[in-house]
PDB file of N, CA and C in Angstrom:
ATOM      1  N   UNK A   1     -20.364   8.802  11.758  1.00  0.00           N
ATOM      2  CA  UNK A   1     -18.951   8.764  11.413  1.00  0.00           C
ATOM      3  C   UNK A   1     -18.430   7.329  11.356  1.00  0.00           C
ATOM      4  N   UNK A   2     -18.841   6.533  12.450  1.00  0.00           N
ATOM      5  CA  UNK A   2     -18.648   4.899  12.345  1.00  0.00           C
ATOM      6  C   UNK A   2     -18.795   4.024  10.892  1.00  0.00           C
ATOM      7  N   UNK A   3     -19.621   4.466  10.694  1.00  0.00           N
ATOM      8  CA  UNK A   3     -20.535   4.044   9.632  1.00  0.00           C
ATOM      9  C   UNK A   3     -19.375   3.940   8.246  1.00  0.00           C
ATOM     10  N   UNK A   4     -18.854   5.327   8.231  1.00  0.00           N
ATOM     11  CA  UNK A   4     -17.883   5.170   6.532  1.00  0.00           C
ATOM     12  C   UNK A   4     -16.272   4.701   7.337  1.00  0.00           C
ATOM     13  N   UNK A   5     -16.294   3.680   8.269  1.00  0.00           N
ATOM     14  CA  UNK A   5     -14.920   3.121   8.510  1.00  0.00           C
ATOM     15  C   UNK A   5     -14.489   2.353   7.183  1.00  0.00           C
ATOM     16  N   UNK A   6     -15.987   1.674   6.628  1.00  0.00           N
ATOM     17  CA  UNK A   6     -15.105   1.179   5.834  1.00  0.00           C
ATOM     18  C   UNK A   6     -14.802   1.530   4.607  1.00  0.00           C
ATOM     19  N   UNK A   7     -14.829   2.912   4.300  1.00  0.00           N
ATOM     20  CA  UNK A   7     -14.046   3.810   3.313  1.00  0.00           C
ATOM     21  C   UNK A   7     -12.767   4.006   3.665  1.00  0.00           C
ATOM     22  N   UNK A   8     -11.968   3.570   4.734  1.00  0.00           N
ATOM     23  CA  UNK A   8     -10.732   3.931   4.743  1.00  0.00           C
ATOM     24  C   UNK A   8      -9.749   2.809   3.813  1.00  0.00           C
ATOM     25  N   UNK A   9     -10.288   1.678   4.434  1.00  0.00           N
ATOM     26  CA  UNK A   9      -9.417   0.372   4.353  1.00  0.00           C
ATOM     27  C   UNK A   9      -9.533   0.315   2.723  1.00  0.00           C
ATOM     28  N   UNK A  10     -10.932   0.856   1.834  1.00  0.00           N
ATOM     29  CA  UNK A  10     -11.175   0.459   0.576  1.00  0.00           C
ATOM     30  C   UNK A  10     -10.236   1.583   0.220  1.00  0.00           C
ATOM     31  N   UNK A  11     -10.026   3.000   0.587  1.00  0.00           N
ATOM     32  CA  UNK A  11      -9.878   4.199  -0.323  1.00  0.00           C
ATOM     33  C   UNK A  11      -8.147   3.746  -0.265  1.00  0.00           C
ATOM     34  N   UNK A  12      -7.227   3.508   0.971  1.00  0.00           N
ATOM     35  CA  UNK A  12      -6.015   2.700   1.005  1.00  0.00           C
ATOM     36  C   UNK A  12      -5.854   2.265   0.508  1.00  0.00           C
ATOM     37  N   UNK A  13      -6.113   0.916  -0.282  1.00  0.00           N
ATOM     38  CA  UNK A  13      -5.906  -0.103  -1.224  1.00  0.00           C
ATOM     39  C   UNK A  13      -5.870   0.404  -2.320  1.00  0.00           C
ATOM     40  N   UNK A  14      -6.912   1.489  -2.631  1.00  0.00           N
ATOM     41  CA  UNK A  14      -7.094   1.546  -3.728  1.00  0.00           C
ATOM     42  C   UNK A  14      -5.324   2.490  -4.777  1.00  0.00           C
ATOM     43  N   UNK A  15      -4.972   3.278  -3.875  1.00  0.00           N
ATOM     44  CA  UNK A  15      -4.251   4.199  -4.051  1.00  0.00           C
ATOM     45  C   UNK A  15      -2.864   3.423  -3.415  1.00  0.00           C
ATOM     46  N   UNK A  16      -2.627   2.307  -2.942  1.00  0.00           N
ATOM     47  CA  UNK A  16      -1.862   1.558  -3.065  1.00  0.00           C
ATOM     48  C   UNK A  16      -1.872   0.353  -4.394  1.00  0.00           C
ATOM     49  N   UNK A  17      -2.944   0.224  -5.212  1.00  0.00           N
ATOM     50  CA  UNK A  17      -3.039  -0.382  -6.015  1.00  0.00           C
ATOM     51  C   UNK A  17      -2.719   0.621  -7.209  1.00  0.00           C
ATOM     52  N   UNK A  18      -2.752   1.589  -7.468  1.00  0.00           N
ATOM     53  CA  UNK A  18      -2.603   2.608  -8.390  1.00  0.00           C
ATOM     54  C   UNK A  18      -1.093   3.051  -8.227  1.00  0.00           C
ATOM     55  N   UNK A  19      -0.668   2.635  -7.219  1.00  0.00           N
ATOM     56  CA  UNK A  19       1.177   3.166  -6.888  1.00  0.00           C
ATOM     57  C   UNK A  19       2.015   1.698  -7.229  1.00  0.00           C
ATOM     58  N   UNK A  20       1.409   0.628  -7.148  1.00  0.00           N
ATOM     59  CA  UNK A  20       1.921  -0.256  -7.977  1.00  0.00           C
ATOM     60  C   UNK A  20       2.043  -0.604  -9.282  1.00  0.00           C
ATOM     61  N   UNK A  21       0.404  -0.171  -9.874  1.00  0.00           N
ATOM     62  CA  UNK A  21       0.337   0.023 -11.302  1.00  0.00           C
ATOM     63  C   UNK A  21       1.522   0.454 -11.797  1.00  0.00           C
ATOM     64  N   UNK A  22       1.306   2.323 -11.002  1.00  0.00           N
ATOM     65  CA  UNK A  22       2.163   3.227 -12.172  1.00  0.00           C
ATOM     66  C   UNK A  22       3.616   2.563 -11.752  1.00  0.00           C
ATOM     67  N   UNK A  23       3.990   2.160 -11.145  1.00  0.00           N
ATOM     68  CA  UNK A  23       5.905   1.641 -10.448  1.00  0.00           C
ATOM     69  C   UNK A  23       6.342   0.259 -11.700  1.00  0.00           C
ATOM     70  N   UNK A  24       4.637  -0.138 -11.770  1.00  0.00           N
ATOM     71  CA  UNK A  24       5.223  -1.516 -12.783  1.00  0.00           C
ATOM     72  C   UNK A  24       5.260  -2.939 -12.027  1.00  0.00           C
ATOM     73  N   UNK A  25       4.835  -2.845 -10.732  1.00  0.00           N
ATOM     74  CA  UNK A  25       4.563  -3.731  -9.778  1.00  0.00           C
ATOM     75  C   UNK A  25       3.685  -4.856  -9.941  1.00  0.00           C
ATOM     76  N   UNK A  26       3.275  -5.946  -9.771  1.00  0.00           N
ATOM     77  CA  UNK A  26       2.342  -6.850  -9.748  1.00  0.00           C
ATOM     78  C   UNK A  26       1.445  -6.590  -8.382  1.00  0.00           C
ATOM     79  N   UNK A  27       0.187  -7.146  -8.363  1.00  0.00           N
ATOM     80  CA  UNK A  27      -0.762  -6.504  -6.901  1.00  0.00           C
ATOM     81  C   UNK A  27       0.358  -7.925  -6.160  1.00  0.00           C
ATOM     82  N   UNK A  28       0.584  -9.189  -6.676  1.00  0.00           N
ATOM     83  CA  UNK A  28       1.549 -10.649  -6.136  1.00  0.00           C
ATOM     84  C   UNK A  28       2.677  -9.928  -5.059  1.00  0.00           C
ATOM     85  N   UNK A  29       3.460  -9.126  -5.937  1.00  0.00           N
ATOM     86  CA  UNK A  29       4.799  -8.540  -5.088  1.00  0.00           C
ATOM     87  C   UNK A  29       3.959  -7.498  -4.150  1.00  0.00           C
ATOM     88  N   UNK A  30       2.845  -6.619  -4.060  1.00  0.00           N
ATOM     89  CA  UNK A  30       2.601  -5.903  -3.221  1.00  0.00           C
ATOM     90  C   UNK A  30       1.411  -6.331  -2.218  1.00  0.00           C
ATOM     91  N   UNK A  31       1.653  -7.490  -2.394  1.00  0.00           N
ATOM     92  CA  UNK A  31       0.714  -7.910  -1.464  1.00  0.00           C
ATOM     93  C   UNK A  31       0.841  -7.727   0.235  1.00  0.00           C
ATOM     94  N   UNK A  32       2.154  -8.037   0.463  1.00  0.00           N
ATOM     95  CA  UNK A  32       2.701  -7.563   1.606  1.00  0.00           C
ATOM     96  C   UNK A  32       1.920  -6.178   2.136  1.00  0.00           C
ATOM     97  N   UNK A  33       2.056  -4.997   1.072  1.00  0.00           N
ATOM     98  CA  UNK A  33       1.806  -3.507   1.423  1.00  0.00           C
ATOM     99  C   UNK A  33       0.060  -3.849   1.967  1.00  0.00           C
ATOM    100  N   UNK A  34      -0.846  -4.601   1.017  1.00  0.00           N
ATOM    101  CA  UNK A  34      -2.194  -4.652   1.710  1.00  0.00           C
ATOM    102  C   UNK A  34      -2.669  -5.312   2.756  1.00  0.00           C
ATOM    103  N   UNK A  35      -1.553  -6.256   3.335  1.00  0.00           N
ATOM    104  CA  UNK A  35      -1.583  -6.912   4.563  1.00  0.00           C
ATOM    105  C   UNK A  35      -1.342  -5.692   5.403  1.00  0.00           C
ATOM    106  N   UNK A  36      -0.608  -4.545   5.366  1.00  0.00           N
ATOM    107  CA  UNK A  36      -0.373  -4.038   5.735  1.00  0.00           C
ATOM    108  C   UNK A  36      -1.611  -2.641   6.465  1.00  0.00           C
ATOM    109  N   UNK A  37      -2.152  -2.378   5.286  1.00  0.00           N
ATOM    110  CA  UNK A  37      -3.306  -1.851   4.935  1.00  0.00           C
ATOM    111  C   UNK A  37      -4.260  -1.994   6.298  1.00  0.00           C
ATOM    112  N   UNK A  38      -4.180  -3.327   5.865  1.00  0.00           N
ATOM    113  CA  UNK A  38      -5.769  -4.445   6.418  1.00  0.00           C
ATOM    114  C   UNK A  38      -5.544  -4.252   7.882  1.00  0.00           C
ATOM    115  N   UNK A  39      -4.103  -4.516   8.722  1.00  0.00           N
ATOM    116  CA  UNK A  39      -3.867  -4.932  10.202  1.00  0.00           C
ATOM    117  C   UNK A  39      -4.061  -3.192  10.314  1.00  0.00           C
ATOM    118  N   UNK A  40      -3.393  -2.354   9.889  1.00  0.00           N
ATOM    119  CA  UNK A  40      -3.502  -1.028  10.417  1.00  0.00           C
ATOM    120  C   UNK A  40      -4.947  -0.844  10.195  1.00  0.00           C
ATOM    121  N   UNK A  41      -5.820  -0.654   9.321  1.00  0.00           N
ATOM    122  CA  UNK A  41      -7.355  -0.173   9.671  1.00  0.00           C
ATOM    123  C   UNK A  41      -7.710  -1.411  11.119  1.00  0.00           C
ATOM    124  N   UNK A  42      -7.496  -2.261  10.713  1.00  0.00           N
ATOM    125  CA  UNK A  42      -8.401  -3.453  11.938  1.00  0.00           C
ATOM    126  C   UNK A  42      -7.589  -2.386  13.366  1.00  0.00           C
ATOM    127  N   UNK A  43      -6.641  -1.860  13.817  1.00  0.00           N
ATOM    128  CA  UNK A  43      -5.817  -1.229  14.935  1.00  0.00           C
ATOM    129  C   UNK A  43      -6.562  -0.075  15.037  1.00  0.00           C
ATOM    130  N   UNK A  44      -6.626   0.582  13.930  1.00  0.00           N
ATOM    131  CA  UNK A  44      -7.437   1.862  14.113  1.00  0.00           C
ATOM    132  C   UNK A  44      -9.363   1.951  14.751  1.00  0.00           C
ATOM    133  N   UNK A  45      -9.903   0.704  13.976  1.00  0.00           N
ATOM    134  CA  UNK A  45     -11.238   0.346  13.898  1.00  0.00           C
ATOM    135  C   UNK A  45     -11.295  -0.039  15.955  1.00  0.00           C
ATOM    136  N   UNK A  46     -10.766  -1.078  15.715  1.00  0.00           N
ATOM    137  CA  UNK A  46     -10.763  -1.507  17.241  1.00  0.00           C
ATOM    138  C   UNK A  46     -10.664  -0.321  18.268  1.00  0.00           C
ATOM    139  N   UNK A  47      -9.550   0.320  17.937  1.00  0.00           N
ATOM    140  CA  UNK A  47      -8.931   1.904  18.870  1.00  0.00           C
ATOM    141  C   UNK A  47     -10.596   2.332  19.291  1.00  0.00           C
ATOM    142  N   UNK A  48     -11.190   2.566  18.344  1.00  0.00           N
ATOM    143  CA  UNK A  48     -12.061   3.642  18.070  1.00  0.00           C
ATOM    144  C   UNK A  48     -13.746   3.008  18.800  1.00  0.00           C
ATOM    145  N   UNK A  49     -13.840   1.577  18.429  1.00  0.00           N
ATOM    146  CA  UNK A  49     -15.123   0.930  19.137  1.00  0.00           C
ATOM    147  C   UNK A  49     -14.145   0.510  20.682  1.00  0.00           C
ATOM    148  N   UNK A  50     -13.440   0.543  21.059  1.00  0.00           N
ATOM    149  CA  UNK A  50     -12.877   0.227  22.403  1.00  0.00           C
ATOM    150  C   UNK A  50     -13.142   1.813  23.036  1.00  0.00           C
ATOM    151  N   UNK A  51     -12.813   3.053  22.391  1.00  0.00           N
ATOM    152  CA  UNK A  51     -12.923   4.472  23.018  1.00  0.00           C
ATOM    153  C   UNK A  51     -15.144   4.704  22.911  1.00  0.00           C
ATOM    154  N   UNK A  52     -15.665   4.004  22.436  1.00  0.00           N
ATOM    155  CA  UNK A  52     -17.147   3.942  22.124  1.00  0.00           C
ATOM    156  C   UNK A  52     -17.539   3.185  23.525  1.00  0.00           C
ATOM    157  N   UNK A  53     -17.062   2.410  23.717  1.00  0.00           N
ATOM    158  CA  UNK A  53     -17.408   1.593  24.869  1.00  0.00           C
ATOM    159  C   UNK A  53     -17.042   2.330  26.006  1.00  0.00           C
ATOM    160  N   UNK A  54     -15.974   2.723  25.961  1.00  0.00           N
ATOM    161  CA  UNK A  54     -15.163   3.261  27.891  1.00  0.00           C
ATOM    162  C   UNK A  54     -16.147   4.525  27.918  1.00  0.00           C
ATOM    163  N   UNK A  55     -16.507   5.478  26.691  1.00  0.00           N
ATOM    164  CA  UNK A  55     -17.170   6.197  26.884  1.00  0.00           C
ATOM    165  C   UNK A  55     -18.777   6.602  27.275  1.00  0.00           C
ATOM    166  N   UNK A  56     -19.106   5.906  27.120  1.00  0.00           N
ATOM    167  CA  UNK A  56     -20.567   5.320  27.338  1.00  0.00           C
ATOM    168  C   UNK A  56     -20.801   4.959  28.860  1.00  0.00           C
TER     169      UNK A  56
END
């Protein structure tokens, strides 16, 4: 399950890049939204190898 973490952060972007398309957006002005993206998977990723460790 570890393994496809990083299908989240790619499949996010991607469908945030497709909601800018269709809005008429530049990826420039939504760049903010993939910073956004990026810190929430890194929060989630960490959550998850920090609960890997205590458990062990």
């Amino acid at each position: 399950m570890i393994k496809f973490f990083f299908l989240l952060p790619i499949l996010m972007s991607a469908v945030w890049w497709w909601f800018l398309d269709t809005k008429g957006y530049t990826v420039k002005q939504g760049i903010k939204g993939f910073g956004y993206i990026i810190a929430f998977n890194v929060i989630i990723i960490v959550f998850f190898i920090i609960m890997l460790y205590v458990t062990h």
